[in-house]
N, C-alpha and C. Protein backbone atom coordinates (compact mmCIF):
# COMPACT_ATOMS: atom_id res chain seq x y z
N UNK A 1 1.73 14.49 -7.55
CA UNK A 1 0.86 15.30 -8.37
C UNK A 1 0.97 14.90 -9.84
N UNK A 2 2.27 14.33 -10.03
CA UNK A 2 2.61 14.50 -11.21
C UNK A 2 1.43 13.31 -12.29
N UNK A 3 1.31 12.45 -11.12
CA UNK A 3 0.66 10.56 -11.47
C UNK A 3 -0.81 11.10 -11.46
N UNK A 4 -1.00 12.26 -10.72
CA UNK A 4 -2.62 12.24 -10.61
C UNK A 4 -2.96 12.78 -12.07
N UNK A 5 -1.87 13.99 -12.47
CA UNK A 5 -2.14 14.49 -13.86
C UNK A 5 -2.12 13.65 -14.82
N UNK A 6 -1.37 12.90 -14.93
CA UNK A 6 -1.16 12.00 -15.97
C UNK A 6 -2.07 10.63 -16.33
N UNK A 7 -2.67 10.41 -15.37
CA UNK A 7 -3.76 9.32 -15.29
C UNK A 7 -4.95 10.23 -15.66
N UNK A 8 -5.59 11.33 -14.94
CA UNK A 8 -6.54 12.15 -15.89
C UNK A 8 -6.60 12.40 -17.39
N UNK A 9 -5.21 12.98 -17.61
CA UNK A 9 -4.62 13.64 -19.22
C UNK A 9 -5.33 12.21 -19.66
N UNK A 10 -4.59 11.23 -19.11
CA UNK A 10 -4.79 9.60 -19.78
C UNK A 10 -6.01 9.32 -20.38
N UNK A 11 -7.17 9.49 -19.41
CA UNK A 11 -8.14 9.36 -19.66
C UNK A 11 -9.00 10.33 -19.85
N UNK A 12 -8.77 11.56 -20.29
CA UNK A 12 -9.58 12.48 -20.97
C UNK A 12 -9.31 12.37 -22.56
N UNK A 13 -8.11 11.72 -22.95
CA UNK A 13 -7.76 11.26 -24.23
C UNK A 13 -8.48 10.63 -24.44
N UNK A 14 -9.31 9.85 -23.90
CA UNK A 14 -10.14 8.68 -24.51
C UNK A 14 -11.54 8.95 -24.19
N UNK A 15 -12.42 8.97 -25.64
CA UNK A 15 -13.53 9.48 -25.94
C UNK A 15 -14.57 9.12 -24.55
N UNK A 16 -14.37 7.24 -24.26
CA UNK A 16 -14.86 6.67 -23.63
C UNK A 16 -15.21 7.11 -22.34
N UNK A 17 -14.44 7.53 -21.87
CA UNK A 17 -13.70 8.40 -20.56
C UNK A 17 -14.68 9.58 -20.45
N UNK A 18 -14.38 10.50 -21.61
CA UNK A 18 -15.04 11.79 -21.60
C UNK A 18 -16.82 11.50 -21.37
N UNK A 19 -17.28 10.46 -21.46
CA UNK A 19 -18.93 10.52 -21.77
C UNK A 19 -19.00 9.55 -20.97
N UNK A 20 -18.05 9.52 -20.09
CA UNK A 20 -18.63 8.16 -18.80
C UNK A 20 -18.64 8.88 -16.91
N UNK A 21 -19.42 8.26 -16.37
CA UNK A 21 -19.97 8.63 -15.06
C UNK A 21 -18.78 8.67 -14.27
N UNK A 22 -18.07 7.53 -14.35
CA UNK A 22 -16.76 7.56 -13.47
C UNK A 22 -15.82 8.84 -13.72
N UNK A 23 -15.58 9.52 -14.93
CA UNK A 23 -14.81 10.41 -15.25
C UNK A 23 -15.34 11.90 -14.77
N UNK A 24 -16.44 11.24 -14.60
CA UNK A 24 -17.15 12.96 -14.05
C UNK A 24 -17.17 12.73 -12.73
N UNK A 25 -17.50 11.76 -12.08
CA UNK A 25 -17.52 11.41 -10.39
C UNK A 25 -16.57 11.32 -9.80
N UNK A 26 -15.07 11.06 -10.85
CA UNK A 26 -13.75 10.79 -9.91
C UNK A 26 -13.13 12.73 -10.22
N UNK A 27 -13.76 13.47 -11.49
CA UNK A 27 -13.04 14.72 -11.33
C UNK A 27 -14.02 15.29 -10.10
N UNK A 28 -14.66 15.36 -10.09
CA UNK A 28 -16.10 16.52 -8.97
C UNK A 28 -14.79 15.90 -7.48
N UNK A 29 -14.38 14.54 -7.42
CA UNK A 29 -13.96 14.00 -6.13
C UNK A 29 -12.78 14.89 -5.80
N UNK A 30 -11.79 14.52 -6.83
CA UNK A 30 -10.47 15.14 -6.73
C UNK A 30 -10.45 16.49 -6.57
N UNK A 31 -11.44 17.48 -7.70
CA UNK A 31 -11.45 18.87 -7.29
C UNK A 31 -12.10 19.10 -5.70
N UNK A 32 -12.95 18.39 -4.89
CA UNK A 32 -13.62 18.44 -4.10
C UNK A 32 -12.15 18.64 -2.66
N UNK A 33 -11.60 17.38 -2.86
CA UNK A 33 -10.29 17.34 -2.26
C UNK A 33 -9.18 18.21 -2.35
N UNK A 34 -8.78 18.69 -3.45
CA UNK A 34 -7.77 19.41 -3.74
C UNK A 34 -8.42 21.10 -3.23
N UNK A 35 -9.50 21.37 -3.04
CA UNK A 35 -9.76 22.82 -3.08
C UNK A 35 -9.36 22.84 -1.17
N UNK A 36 -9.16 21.74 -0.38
CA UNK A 36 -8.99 21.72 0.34
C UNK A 36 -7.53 22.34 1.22
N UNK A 37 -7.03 22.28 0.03
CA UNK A 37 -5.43 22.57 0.21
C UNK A 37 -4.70 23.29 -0.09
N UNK A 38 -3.97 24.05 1.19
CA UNK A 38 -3.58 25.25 0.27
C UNK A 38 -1.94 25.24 -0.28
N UNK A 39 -1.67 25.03 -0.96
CA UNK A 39 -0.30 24.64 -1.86
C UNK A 39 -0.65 24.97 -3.36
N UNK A 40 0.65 25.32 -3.79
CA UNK A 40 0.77 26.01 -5.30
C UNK A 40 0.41 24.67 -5.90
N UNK A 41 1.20 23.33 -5.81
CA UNK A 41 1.25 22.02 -6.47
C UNK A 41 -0.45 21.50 -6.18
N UNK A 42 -0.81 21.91 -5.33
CA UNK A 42 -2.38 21.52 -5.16
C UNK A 42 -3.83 22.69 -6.14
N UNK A 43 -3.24 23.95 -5.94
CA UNK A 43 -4.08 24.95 -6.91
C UNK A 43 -3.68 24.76 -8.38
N UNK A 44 -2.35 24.66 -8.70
CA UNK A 44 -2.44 23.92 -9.88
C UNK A 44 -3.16 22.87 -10.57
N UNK A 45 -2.71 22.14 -9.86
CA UNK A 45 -3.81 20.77 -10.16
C UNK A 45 -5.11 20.90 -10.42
N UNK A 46 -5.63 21.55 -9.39
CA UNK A 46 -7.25 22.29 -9.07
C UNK A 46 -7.70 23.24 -10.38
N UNK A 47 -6.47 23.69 -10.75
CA UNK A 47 -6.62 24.72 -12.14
C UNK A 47 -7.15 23.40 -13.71
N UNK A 48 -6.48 22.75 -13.38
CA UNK A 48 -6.32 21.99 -14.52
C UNK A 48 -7.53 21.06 -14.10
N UNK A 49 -8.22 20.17 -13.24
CA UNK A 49 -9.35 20.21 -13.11
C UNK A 49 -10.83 20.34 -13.70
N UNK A 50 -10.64 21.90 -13.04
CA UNK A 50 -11.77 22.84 -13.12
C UNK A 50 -11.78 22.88 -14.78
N UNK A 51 -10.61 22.52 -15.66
CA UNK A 51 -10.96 22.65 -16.97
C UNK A 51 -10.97 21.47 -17.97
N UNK A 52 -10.43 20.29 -16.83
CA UNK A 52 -11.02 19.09 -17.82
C UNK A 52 -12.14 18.82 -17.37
N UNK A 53 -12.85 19.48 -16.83
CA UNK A 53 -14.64 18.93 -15.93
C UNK A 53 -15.03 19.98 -17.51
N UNK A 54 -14.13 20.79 -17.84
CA UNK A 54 -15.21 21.33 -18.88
C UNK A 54 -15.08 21.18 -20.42
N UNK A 55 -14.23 19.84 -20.29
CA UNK A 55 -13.93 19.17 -21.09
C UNK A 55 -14.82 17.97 -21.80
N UNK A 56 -15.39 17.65 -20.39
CA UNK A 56 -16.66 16.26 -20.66
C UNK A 56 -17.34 16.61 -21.48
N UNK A 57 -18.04 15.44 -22.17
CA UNK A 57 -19.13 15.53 -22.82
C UNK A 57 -20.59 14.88 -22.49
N UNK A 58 -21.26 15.61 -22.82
CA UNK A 58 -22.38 14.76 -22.20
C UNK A 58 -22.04 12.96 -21.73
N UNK A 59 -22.65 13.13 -20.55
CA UNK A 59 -22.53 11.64 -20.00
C UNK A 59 -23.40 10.63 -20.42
N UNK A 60 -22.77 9.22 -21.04
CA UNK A 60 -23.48 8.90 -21.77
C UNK A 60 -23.85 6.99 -20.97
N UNK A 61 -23.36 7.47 -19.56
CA UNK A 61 -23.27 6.13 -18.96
C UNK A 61 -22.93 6.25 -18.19
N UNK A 62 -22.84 5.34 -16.76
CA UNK A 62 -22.58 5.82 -15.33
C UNK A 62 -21.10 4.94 -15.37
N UNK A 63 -21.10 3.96 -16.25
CA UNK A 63 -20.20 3.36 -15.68
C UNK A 63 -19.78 2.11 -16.89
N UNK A 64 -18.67 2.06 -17.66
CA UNK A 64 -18.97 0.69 -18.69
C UNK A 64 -18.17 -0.48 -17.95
N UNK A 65 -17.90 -0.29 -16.92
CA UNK A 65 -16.87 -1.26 -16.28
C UNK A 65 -16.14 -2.48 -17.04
N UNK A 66 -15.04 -0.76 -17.37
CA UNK A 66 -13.13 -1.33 -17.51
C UNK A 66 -12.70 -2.18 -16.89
N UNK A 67 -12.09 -2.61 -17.46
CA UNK A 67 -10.86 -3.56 -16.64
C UNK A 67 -9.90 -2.98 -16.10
N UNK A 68 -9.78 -1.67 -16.26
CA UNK A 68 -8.83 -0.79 -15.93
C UNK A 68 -9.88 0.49 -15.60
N UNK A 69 -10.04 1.02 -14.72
CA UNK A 69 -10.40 2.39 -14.76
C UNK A 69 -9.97 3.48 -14.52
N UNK A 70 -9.51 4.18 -15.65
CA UNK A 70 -8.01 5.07 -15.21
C UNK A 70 -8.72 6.46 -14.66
N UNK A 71 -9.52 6.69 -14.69
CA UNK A 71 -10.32 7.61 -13.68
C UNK A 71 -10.31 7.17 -12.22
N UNK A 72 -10.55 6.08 -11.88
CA UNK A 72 -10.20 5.62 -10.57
C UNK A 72 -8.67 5.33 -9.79
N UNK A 73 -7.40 5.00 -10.91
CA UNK A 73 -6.35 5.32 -10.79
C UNK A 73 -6.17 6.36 -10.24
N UNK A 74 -6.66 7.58 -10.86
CA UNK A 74 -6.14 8.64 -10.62
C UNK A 74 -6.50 9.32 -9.46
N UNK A 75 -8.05 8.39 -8.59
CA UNK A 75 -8.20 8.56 -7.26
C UNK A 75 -7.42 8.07 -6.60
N UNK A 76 -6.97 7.12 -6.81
CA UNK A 76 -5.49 6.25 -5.82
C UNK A 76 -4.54 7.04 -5.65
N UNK A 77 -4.16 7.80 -6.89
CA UNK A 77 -3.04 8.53 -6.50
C UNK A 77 -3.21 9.99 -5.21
N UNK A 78 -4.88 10.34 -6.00
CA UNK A 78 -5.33 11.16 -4.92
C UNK A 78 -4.83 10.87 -3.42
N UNK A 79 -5.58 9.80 -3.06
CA UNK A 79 -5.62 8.91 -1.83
C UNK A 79 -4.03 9.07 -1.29
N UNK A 80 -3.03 8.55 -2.25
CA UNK A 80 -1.91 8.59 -1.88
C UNK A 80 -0.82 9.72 -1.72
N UNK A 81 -1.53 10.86 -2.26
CA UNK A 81 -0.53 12.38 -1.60
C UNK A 81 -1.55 13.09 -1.09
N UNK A 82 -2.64 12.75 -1.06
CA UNK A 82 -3.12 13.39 0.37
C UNK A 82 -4.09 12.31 1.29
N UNK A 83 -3.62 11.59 1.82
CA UNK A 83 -4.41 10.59 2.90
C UNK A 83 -5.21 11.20 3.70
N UNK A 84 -5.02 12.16 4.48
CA UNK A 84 -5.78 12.85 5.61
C UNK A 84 -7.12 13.20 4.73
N UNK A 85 -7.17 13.75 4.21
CA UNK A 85 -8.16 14.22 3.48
C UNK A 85 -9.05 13.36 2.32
N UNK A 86 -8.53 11.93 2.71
CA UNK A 86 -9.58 11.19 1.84
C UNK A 86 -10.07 10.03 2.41
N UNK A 87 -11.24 9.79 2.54
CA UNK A 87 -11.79 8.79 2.65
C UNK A 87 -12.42 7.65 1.81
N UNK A 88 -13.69 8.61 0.89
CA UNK A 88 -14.00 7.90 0.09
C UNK A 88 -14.57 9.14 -0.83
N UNK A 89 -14.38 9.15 -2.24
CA UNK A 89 -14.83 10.49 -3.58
C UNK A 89 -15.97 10.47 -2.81
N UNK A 90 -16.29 11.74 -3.47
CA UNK A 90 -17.78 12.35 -2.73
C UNK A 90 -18.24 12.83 -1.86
């Protein structure tokens, strides 16, 4: 949980992040997943979420393709503490 927060935090720090498609398509994914689960370490997460989605700013691009996309990181980590429940965002 700890890697999923920290790769979000990561990239809500960065303006770029906030006004890009991936940052809004990988949070809608993760909250989509996480509401799935019922654990304190999972509603937490889900808490914090629900309030960097209301953090974005207008989207100003679907996608500037990073070399790094730390919005998509932070689906990996998704992927990787909860497998059953992921296939593919969306």
């Amino acid at each position: 949980m700890e890697k999923i927060r920290t790769e979000l935090q990561k990239a809500l720090a960065l303006e770029e992040c906030r006004k890009c498609g991936c940052m809004r398509f990988n949070l809608e994914a993760v909250e989509k997943r996480l509401a799935s689960f019922d654990t304190e370490s999972a509603r937490e997460l889900l808490d914090d979420v629900r309030r960097w989605r209301a953090q974005l700013e207008p989207e100003e691009y679907d996608c500037k393709d990073c070399a790094v996309c730390i919005p998509a990181e932070a689906w990996d980590a998704v992927v990787k503490a909860f497998p059953v429940a992921c296939e593919a965002p969306g």
